[in-house]
Protein backbone atom coordinates (compact mmCIF):
# COMPACT_ATOMS: atom_id res chain seq x y z
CA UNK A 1 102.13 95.95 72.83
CA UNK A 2 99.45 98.78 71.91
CA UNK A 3 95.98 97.36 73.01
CA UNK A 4 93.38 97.37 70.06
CA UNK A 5 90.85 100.42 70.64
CA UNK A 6 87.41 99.49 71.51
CA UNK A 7 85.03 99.35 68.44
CA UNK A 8 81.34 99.25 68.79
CA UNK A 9 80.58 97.86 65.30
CA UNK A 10 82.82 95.15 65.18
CA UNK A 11 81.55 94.15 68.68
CA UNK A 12 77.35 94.54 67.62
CA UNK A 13 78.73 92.29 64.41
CA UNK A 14 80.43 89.58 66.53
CA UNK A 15 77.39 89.46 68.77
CA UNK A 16 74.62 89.26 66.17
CA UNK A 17 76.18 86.86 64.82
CA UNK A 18 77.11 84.99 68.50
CA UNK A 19 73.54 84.99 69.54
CA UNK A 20 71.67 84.46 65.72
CA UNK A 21 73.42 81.39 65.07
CA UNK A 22 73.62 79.76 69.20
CA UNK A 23 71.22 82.19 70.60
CA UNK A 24 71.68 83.99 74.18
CA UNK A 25 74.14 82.70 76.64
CA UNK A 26 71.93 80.50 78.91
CA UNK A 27 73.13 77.74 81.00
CA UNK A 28 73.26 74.86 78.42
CA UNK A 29 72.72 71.04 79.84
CA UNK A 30 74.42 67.78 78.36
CA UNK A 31 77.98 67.97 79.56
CA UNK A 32 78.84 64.68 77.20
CA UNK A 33 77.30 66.26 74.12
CA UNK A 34 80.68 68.04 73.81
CA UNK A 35 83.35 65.70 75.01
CA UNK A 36 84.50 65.44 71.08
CA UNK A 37 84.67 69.08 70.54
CA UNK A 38 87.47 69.61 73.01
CA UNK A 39 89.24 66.24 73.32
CA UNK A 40 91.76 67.26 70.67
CA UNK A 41 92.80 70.17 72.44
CA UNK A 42 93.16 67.68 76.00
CA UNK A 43 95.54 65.86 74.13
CA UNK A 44 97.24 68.36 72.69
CA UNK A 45 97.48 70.23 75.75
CA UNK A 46 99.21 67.43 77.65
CA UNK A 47 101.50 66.43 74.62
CA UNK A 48 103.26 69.87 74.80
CA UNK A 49 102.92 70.00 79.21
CA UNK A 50 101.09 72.96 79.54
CA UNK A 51 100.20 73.32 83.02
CA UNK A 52 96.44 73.26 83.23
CA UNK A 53 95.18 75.44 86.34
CA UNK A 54 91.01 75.39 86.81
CA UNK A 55 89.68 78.62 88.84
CA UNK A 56 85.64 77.98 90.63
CA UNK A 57 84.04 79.63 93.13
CA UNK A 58 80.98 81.78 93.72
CA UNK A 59 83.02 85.35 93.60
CA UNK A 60 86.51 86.58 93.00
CA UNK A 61 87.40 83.82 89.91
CA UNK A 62 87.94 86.70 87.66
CA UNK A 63 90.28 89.13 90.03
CA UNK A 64 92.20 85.56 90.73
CA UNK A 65 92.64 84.30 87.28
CA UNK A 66 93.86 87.59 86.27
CA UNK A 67 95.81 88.21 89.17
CA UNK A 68 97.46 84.75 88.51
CA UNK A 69 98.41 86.08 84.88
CA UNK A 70 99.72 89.10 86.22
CA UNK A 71 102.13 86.91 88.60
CA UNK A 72 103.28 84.69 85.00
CA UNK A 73 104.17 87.35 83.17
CA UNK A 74 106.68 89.00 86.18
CA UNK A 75 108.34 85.53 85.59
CA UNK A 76 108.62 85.31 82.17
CA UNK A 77 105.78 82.64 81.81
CA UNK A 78 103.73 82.51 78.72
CA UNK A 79 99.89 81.86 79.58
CA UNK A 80 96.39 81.37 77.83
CA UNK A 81 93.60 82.68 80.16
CA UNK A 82 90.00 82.33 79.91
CA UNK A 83 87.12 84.28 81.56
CA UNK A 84 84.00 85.05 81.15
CA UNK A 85 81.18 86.98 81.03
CA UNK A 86 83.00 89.78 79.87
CA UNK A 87 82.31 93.36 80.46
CA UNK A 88 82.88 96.24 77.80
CA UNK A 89 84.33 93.89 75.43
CA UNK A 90 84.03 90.18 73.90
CA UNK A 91 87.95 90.00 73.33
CA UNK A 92 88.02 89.89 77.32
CA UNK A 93 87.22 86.42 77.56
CA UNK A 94 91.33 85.59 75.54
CA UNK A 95 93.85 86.96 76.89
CA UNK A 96 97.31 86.10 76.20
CA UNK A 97 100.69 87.05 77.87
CA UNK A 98 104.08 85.77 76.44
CA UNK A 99 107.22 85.53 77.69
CA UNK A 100 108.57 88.72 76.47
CA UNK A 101 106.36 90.17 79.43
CA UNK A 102 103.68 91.15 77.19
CA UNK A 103 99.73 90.63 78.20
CA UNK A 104 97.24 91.01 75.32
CA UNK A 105 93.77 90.63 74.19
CA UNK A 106 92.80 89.14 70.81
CA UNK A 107 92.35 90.98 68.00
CA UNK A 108 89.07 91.86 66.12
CA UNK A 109 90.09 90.82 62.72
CA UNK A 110 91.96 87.71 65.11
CA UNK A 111 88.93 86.98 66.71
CA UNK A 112 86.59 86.97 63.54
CA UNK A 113 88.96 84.63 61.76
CA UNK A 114 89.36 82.29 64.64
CA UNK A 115 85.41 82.00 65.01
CA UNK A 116 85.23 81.29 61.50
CA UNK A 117 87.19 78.50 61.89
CA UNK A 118 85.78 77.22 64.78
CA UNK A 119 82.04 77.00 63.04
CA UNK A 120 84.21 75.30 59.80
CA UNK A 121 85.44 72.62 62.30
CA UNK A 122 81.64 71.90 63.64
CA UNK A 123 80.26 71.67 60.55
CA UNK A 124 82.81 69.93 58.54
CA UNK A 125 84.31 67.41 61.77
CA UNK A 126 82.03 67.00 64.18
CA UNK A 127 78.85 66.22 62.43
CA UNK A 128 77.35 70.04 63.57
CA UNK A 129 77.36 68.81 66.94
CA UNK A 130 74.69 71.20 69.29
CA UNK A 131 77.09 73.79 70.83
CA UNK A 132 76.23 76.78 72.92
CA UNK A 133 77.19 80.41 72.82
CA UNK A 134 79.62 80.01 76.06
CA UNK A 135 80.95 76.26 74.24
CA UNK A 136 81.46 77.82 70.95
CA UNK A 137 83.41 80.19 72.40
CA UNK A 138 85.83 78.29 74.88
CA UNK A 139 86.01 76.49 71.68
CA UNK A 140 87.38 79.92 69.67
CA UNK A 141 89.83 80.24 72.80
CA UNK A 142 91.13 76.25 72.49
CA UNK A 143 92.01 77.23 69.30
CA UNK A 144 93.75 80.55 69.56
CA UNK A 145 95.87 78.75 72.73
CA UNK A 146 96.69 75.92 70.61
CA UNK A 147 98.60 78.41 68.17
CA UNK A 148 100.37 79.82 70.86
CA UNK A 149 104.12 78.53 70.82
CA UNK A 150 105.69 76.82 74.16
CA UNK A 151 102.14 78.23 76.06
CA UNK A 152 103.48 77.41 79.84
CA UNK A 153 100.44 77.51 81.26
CA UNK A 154 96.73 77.21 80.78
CA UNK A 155 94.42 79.51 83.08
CA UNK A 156 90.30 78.25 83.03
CA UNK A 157 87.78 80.28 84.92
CA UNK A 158 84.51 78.01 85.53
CA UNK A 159 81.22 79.98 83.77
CA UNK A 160 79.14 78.17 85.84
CA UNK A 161 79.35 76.10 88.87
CA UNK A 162 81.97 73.45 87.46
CA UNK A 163 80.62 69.66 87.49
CA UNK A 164 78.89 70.66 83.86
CA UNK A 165 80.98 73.26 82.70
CA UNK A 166 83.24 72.97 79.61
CA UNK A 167 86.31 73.67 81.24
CA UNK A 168 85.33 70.62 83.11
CA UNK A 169 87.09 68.63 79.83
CA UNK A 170 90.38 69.18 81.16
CA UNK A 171 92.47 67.35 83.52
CA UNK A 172 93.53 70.19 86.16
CA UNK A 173 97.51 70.19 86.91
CA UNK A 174 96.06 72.28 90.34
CA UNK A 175 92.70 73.64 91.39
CA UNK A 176 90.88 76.02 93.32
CA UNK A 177 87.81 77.10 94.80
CA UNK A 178 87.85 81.00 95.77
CA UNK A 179 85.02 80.85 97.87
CA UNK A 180 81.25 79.65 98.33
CA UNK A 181 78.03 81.51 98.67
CA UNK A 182 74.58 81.27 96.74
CA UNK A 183 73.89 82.34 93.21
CA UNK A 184 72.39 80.54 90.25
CA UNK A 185 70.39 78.99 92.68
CA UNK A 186 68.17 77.20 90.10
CA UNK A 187 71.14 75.61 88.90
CA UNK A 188 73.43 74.98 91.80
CA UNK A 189 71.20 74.50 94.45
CA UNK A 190 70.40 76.81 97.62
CA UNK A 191 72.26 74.59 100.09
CA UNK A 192 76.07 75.08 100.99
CA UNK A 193 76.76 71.10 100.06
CA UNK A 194 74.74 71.43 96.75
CA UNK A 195 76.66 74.32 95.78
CA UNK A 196 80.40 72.68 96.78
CA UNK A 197 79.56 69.82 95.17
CA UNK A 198 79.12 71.49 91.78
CA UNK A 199 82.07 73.23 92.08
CA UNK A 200 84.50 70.82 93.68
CA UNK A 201 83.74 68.38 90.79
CA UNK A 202 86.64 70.21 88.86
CA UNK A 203 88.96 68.25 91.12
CA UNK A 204 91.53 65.76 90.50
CA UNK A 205 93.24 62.71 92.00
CA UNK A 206 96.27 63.35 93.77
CA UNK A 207 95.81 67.22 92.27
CA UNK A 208 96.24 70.17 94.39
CA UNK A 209 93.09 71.64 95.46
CA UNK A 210 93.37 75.41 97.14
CA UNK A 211 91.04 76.77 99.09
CA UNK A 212 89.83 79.80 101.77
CA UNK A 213 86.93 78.80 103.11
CA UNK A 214 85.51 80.81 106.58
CA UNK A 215 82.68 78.04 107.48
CA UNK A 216 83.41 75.57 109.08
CA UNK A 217 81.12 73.19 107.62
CA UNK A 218 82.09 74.21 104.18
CA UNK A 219 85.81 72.98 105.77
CA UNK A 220 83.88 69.96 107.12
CA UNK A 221 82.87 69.01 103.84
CA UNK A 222 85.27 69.51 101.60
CA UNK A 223 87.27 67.44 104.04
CA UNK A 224 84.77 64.85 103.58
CA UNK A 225 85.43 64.84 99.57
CA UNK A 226 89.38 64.91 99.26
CA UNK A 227 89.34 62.27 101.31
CA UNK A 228 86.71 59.81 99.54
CA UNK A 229 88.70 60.94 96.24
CA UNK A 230 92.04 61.23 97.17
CA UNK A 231 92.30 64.89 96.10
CA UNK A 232 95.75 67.04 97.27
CA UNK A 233 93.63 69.36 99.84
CA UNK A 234 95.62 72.75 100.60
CA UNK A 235 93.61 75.33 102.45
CA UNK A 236 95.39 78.56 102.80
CA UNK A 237 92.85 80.16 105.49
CA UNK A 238 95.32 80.57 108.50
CA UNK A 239 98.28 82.15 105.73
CA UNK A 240 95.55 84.37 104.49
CA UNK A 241 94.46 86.02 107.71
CA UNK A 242 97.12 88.84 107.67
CA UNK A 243 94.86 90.22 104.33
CA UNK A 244 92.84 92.40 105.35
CA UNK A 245 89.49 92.22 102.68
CA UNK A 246 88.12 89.90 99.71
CA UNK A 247 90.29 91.73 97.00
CA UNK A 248 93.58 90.74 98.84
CA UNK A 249 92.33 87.10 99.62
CA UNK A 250 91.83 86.85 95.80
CA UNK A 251 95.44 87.88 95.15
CA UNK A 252 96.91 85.61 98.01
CA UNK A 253 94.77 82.38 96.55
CA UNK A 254 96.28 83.67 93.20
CA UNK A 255 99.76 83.67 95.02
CA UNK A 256 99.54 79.93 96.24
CA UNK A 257 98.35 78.95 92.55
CA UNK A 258 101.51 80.61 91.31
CA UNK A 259 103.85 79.31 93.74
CA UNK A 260 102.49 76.12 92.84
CA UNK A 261 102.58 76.57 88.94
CA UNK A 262 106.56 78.15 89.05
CA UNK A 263 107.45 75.33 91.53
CA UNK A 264 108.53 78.36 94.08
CA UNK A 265 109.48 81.98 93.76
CA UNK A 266 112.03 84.73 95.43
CA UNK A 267 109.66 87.11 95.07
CA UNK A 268 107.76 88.33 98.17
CA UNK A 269 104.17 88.51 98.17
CA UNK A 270 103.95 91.81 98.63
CA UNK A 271 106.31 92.54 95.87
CA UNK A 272 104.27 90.52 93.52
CA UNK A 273 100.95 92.34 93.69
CA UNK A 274 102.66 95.86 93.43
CA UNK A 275 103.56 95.14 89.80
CA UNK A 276 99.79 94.20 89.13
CA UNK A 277 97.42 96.32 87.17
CA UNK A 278 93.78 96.79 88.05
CA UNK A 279 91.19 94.92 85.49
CA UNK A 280 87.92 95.19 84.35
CA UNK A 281 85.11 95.81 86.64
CA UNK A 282 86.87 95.25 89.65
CA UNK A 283 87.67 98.78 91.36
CA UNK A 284 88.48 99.85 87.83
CA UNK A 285 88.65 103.77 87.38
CA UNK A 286 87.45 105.87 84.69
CA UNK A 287 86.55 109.55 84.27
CA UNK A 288 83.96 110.88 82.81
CA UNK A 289 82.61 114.91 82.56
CA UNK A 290 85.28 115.72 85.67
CA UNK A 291 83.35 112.61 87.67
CA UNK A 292 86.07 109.66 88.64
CA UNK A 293 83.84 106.37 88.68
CA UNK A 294 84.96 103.71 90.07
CA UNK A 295 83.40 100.07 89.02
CA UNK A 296 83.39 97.73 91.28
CA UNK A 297 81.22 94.04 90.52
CA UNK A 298 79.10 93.00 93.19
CA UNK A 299 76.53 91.13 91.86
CA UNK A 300 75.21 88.94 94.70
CA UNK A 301 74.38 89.38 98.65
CA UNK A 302 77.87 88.20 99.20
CA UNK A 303 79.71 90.39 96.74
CA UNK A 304 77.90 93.53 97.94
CA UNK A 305 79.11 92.24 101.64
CA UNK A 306 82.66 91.89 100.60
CA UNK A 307 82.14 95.02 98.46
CA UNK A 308 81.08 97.12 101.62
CA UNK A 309 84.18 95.68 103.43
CA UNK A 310 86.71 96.70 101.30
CA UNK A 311 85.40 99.98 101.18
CA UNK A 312 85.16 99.97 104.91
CA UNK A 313 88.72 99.63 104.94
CA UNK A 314 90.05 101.78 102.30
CA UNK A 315 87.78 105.05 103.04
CA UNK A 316 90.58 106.95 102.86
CA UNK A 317 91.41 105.70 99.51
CA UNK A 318 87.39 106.37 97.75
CA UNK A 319 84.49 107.64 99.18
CA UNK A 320 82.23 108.02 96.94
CA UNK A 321 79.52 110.70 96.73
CA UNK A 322 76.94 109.04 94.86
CA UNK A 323 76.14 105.59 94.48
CA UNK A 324 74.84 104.14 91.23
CA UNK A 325 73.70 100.40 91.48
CA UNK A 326 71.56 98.14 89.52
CA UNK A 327 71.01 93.96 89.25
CA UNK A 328 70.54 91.04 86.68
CA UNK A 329 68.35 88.80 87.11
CA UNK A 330 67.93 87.05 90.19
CA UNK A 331 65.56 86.14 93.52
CA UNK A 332 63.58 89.63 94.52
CA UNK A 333 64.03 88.88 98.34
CA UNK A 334 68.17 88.36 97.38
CA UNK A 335 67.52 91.99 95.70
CA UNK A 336 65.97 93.51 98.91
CA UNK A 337 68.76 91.64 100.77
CA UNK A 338 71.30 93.68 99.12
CA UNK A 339 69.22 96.66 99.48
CA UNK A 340 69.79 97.22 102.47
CA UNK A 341 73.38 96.17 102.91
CA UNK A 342 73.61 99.05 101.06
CA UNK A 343 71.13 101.72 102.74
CA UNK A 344 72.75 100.79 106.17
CA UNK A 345 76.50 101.28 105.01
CA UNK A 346 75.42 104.61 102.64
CA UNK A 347 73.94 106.65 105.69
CA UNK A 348 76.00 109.81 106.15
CA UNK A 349 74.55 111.56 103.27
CA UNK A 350 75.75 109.93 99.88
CA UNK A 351 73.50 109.55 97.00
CA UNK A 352 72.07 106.09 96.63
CA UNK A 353 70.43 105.79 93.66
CA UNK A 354 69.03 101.80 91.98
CA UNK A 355 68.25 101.84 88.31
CA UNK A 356 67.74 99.23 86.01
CA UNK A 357 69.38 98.81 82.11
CA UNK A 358 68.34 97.52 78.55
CA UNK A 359 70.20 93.80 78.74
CA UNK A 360 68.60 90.21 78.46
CA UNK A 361 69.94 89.73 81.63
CA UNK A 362 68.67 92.45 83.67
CA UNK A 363 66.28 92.39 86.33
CA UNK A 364 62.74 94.07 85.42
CA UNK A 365 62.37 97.30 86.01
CA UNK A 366 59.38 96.87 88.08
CA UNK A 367 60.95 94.44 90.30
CA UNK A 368 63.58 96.44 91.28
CA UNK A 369 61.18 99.47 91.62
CA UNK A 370 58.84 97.72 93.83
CA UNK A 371 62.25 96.10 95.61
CA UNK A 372 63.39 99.36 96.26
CA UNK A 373 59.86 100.81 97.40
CA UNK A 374 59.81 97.71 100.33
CA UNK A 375 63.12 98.75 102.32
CA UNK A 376 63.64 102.91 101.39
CA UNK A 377 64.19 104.73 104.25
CA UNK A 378 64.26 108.07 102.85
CA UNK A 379 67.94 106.97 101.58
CA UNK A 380 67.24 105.01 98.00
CA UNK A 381 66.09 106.70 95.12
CA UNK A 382 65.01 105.08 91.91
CA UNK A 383 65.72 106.53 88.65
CA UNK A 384 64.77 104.49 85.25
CA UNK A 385 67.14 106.67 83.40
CA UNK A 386 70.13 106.12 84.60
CA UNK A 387 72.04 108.04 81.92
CA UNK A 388 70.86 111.03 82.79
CA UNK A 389 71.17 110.99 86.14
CA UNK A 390 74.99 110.39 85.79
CA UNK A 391 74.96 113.64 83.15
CA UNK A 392 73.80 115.46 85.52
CA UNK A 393 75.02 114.33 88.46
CA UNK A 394 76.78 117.45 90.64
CA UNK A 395 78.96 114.34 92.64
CA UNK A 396 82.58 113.86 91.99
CA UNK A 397 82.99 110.43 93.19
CA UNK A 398 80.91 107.71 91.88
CA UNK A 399 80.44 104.28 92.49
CA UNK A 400 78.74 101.77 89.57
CA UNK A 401 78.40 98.84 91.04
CA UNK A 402 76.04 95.75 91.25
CA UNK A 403 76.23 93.62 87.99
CA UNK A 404 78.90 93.20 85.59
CA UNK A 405 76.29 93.45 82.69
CA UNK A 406 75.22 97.10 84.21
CA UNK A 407 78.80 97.89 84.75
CA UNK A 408 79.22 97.43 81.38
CA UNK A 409 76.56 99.18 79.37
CA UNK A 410 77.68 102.06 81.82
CA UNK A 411 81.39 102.08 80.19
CA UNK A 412 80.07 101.89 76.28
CA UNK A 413 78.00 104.75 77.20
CA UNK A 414 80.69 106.91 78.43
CA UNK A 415 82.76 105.10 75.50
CA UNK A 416 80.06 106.46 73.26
């Protein structure tokens, strides 16, 4: 099935529209304020026994949902998956595979329709209950999986932590948690306990829960919960050591979830992931004036870690000559952090250049100046115009990287 072409007016409409009538999307408290909104769809979803699989962790719940679609579809399975933020474009957040092998995005005119009726079925049935810009649309995607026929399986990537977010409705068939590090600290907490407790709430009793956590007090704890709650626990860190990086970890979690979800396979493992595609943001490729550019989301201390990992180990694969980052927003001293993560590993002469881009979420431009003035070493320029400098860039190889928002105003502009 022929993707739908990317369309910058229909996506500027669906936004205005988004943010005029729920605003930006913020973190929105009151989990209970939309228990009605979605209990329909709980029921419906365990009438028909679609498999309900919920995805948390701090990094790599997007490259494992996906992954986990990619793994349905080789089988035949027909799945709903939601994601978010998106990148390049809003239809990201649905995708769709059937049985007939086929993985698909909504469409625009799809889309539109299906929002329309969602804001018809606040208004009209649930007394125009407050709703977010993230609720409103997990609430478009309830209604687009509902309409799928014999839907085998429900994929839900957490937004946000997991104890308050909407997928949070739904009674998991299995969950996971891909791993555990510090972001949305004003949120989730700064502590390692704070955090896992946010996003362990999306357990179950007597559900699977899968994990691949290194720390051993992270191990300690979670040990602590399953047991208090009677949760399934299944940590896969001992299977997982013959993967060699973060990207391979997040297909092997995705691996056990499928395993779990087709009751067993023939397939091999390494079978399985050489039928999968790549996806957005995550070492995606694209070309652009004879340059290859390679995206890559790293968006926190621990993402750029894993990030400078996997390149470690696949140098032969991309080395890239120039090295275009920028940041939402987040702690300066987590900024400086990453910095130099990156000035240490970018040392034998590549181009590291920090920017920043027009987005509500971005960092200032004068934080990340002044961030990069504290820790250059000769080796980190800044450039506020960061279109230019990839115009006229002599490189070859680039690498965007840094936040998904950055990584995608990069692709509309060379979309543009």
């Amino acid at each position: 099935m022929k993707q739908e072409a990317f369309n910058f007016d229909r996506e500027q409409e669906i936004m205005d529209f988004l943010q005029q009538k729920f605003g930006p999307e913020v973190f929105s408290p009151g989990f209970e304020r939309t228990r009605d909104v979605y209990s329909p769809f709980k029921e419906h979803f365990k009438k028909n026994q679609t498999k309900i699989i919920i995805i948390a962790g701090t990094n790599g719940k997007g490259q494992t949902a996906h992954t986990l679609g990619s793994f349905l579809r080789l089988e035949q399975k027909s799945f709903a998956l939601w994601t978010s933020p998106h990148i390049l474009s809003i239809r990201e957040r649905f995708t769709f595979g059937s049985s007939g092998n086929v993985t698909y995005e909504v469409t625009y005119n799809e889309l539109s329709a299906t929002m329309k009726e969602a804001e018809l079925m606040i208004e009209k049935d649930l007394q125009r209950v407050r709703i977010s810009f993230y609720e409103f649309l997990f609430l478009v995607f309830l209604i687009l999986a509902k309409k799928q026929k014999n839907l085998d399986c429900l994929i839900l990537e957490v937004g946000l932590g997991g104890r308050l977010d909407a997928v949070n409705h739904f009674d998991a068939d299995c969950t996971c948690i891909t791993s555990i590090s510090r972001d949305h600290q004003g949120i989730l907490g700064s502590r390692y306990d704070q955090i896992l407790a946010e996003k362990i709430a999306v357990t179950r009793k007597n559900v699977p829960l899968y994990t691949n956590f290194k720390l051993q007090y992270l191990q300690e704890k979670t040990k602590e919960y399953i047991e208090k709650n009677n949760v399934i626990w299944r940590p896969i860190k001992s299977e997982s050591e013959k993967v060699r990086h973060y990207f391979e970890e997040n297909q092997f979690m995705a691996w056990e979830l499928f395993k779990f979800v087709i009751n067993g396979t023939q397939r091999s493992f390494s079978e399985a992931i050489s039928n999968i595609p790549t996806y957005k943001g995550r070492r995606e490729i694209m070309t652009f004036q004879g340059k290859s550019l390679i995206f890559i989301g790293a968006h926190n201390t621990d993402g750029i870690r894993k990030m400078i990992q996997h390149l470690d180990m696949e140098s032969e694969l991309f080395s890239p000559e120039k090295v275009l980052v920028s940041f939402s927003q987040r702690p300066e001293g987590e900024v400086e952090v990453m910095l130099k993560s990156l000035v240490e590993y970018f040392n034998n002469g590549e181009d590291l250049v920090l920017t920043s881009f027009n987005h509500p979420k971005a960092m200032m431009e004068v934080t990340l100046r002044n961030a990069s003035l504290k820790i250059n070493k000769g080796m980190l320029n800044f450039v506020s115009d960061w279109k230019a400098e990839l115009k006229n860039s002599k490189s070859n190889t680039v690498l965007i990287c840094g936040s998904y928002y950055f990584i995608g105003e990069v692709q509309r502009f060379i979309l543009s």
